[in-house]
N, C-alpha and C. Protein backbone atom coordinates (compact mmCIF):
# COMPACT_ATOMS: atom_id res chain seq x y z
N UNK A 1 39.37 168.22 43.43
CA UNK A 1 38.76 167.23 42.57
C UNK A 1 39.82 166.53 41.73
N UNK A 2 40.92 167.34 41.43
CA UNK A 2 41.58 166.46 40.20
C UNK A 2 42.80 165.53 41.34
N UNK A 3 42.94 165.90 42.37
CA UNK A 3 43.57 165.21 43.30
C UNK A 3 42.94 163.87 43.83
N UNK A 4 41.66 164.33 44.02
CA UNK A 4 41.09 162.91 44.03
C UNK A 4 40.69 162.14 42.76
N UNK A 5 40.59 162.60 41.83
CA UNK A 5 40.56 161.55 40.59
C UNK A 5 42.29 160.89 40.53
N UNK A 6 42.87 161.09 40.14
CA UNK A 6 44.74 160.55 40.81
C UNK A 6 44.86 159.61 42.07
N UNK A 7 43.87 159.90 42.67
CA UNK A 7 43.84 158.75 44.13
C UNK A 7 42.78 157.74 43.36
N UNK A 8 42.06 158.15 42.86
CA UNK A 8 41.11 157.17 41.96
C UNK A 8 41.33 156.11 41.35
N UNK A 9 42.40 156.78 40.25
CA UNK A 9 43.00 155.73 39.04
C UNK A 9 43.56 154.34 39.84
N UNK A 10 44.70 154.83 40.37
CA UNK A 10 45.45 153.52 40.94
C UNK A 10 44.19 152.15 41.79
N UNK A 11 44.11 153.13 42.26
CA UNK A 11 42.64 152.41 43.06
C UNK A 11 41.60 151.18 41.88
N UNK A 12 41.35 152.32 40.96
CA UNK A 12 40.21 151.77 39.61
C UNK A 12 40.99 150.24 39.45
N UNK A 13 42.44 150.51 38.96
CA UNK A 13 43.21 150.21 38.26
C UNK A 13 43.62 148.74 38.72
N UNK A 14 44.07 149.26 40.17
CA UNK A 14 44.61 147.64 41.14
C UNK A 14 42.94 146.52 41.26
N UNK A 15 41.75 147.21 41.09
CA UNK A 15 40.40 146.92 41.29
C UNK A 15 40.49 145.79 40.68
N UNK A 16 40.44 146.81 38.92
CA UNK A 16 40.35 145.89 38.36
C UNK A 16 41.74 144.63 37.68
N UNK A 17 42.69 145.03 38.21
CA UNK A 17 44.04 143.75 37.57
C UNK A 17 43.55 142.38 37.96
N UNK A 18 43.01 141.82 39.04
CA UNK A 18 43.06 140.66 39.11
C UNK A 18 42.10 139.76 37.87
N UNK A 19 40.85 140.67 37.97
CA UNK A 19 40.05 140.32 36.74
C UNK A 19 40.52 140.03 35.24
N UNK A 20 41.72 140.78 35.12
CA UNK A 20 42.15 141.00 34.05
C UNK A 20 43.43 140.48 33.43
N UNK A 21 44.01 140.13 34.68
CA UNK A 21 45.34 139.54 34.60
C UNK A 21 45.21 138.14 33.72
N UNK A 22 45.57 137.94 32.50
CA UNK A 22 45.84 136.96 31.86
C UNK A 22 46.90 137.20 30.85
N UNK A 23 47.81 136.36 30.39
CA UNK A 23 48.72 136.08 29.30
C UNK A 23 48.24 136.73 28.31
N UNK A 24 49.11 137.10 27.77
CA UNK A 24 49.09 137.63 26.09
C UNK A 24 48.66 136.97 24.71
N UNK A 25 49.33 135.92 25.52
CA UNK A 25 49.20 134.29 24.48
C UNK A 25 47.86 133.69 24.75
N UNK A 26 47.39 133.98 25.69
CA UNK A 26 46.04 133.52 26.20
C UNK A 26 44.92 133.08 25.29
N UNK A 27 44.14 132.10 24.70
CA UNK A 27 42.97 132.22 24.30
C UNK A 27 42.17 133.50 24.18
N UNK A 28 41.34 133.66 23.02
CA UNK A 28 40.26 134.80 23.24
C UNK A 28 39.76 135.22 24.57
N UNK A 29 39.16 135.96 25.02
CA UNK A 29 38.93 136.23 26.36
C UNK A 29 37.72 135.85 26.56
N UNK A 30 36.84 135.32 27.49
CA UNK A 30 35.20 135.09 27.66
C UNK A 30 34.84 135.99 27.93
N UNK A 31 33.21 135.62 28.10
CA UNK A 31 32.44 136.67 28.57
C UNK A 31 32.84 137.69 29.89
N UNK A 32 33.45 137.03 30.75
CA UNK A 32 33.50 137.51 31.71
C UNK A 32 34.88 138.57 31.89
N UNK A 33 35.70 138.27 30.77
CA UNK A 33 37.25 139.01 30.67
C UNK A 33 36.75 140.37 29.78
N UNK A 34 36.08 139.83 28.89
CA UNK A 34 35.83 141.11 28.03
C UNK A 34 34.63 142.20 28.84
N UNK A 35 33.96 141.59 29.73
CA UNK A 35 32.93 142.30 30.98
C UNK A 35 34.03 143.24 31.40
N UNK A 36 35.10 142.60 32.02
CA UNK A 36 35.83 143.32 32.22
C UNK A 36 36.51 144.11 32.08
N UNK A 37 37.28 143.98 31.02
CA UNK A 37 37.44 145.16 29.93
C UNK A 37 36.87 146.27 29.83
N UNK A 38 35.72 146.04 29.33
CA UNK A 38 34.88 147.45 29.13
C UNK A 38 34.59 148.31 30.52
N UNK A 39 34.53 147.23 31.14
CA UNK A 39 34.27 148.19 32.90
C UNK A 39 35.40 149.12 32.75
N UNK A 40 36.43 148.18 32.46
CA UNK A 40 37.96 149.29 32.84
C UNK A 40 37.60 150.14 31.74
N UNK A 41 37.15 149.86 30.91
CA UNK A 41 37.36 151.29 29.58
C UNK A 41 36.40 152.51 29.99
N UNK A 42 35.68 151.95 30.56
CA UNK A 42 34.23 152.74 30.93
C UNK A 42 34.85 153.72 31.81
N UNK A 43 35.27 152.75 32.66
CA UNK A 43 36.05 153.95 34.46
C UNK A 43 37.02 154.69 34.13
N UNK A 44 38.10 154.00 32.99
CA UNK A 44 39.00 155.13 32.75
C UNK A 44 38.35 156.40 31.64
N UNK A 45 37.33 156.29 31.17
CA UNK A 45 37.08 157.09 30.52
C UNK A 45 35.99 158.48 31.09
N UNK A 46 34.94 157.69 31.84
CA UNK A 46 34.25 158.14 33.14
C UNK A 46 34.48 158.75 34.26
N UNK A 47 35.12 158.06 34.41
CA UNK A 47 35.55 158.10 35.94
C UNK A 47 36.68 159.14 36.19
N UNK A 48 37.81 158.58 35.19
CA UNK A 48 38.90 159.43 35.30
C UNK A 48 39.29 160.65 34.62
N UNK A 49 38.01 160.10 33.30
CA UNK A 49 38.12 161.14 32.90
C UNK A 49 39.44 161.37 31.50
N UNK A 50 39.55 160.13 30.95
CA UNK A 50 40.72 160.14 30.04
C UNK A 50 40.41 160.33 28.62
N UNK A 51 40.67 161.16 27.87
CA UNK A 51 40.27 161.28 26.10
C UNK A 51 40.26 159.54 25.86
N UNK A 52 39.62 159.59 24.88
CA UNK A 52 39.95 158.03 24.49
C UNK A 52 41.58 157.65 23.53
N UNK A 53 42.20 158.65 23.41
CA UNK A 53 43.47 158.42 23.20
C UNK A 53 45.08 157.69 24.13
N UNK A 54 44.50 158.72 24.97
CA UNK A 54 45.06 158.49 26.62
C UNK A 54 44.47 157.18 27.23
N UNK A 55 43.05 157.04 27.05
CA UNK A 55 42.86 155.74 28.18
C UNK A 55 42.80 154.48 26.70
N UNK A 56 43.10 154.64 25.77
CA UNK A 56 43.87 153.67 24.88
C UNK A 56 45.45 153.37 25.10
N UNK A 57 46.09 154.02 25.50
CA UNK A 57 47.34 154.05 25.88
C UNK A 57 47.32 153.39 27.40
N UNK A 58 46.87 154.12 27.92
CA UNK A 58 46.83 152.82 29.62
C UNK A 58 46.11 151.44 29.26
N UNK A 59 45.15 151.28 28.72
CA UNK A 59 44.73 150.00 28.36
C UNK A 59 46.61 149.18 28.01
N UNK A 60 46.77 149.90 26.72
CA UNK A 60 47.96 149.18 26.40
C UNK A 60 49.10 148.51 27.03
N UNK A 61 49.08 149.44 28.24
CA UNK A 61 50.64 149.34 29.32
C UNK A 61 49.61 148.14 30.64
N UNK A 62 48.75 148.48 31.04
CA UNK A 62 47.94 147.63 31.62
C UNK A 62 47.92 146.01 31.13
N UNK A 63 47.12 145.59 29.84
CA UNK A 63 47.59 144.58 29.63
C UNK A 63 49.13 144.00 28.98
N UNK A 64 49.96 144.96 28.81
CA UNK A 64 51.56 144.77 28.73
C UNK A 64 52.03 143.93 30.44
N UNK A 65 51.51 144.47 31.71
CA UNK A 65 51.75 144.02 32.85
C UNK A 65 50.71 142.78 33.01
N UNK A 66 50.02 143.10 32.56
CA UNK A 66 49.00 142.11 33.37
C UNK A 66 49.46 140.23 33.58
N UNK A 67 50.06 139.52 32.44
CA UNK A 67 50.52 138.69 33.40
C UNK A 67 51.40 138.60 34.66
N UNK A 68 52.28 139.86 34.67
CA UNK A 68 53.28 139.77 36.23
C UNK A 68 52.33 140.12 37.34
N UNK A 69 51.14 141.06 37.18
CA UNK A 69 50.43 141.22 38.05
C UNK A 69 49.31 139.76 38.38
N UNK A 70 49.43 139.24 37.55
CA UNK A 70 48.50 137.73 37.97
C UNK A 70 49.48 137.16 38.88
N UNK A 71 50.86 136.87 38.12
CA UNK A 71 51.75 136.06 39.34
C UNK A 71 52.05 136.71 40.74
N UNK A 72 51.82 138.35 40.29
CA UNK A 72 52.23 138.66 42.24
C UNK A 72 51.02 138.28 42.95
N UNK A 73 49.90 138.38 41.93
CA UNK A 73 48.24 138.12 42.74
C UNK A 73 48.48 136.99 43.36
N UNK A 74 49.05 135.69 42.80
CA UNK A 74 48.79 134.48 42.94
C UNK A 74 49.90 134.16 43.94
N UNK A 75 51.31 134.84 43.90
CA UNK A 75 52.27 134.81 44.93
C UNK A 75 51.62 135.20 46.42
N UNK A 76 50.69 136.50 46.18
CA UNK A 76 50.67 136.55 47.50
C UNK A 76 49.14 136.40 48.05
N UNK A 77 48.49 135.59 47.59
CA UNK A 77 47.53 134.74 47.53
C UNK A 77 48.54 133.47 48.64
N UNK A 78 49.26 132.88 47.65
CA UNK A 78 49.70 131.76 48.10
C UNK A 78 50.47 132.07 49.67
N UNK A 79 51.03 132.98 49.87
CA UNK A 79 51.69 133.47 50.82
C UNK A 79 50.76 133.60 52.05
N UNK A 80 49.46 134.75 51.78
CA UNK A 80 48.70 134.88 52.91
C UNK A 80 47.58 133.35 53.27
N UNK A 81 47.68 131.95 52.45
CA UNK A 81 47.43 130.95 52.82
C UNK A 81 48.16 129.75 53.94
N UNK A 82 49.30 130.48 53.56
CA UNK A 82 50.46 130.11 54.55
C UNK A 82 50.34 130.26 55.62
N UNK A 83 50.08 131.66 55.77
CA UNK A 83 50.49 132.15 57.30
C UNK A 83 49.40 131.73 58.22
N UNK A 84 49.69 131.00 59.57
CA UNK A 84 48.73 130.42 60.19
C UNK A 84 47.97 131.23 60.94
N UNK A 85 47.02 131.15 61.05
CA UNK A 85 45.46 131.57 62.03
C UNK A 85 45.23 132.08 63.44
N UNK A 86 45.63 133.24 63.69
CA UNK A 86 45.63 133.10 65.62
C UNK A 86 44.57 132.46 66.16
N UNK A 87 43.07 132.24 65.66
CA UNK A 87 42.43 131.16 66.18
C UNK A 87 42.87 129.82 65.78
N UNK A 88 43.67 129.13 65.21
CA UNK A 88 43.85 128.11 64.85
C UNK A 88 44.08 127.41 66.03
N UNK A 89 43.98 126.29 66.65
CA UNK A 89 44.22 125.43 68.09
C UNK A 89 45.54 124.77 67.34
N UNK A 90 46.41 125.33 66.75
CA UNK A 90 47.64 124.55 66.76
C UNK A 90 48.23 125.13 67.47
């Protein structure tokens, strides 16, 4: 069980970055960022099982990354738009 909660987190975690990925500097967050949020607070606390001390501390390092994780989102976003289609008739 505690082996699979550890396969969990990362999982929870990469789930939720894209949702979450915004600047620091960013505007307040909307409805839909702060939805998000709490999901993640919920799962790390639920799910994984973290005191709320501990999953205050990953919150922290989480949005510390979260804009580089928007730009790799969006890098390789842009990347797998690139690559052409084996059905494509070109």
């Amino acid at each position: 069980m505690r082996r699979l909660s550890w396969t969990l987190v990362p999982i929870a975690l990469l789930a939720c970055a894209p949702a979450l990925a915004a600047p620091a500097s960013a505007p307040p967050a909307g409805p839909m960022e702060q939805r998000a949020q709490r999901i993640r607070s919920r799962v790390l606390r639920e799910k994984v099982g973290l005191n709320d001390d501990k999953a205050q501390k990953v919150e922290v390092i989480l949005n510390r990354y979260a804009p580089e994780r928007r730009r790799l989102a969006l890098q390789i976003r842009d990347g797998r738009q690139k690559i052409p289609r084996a059905d494509d008739p070109e």
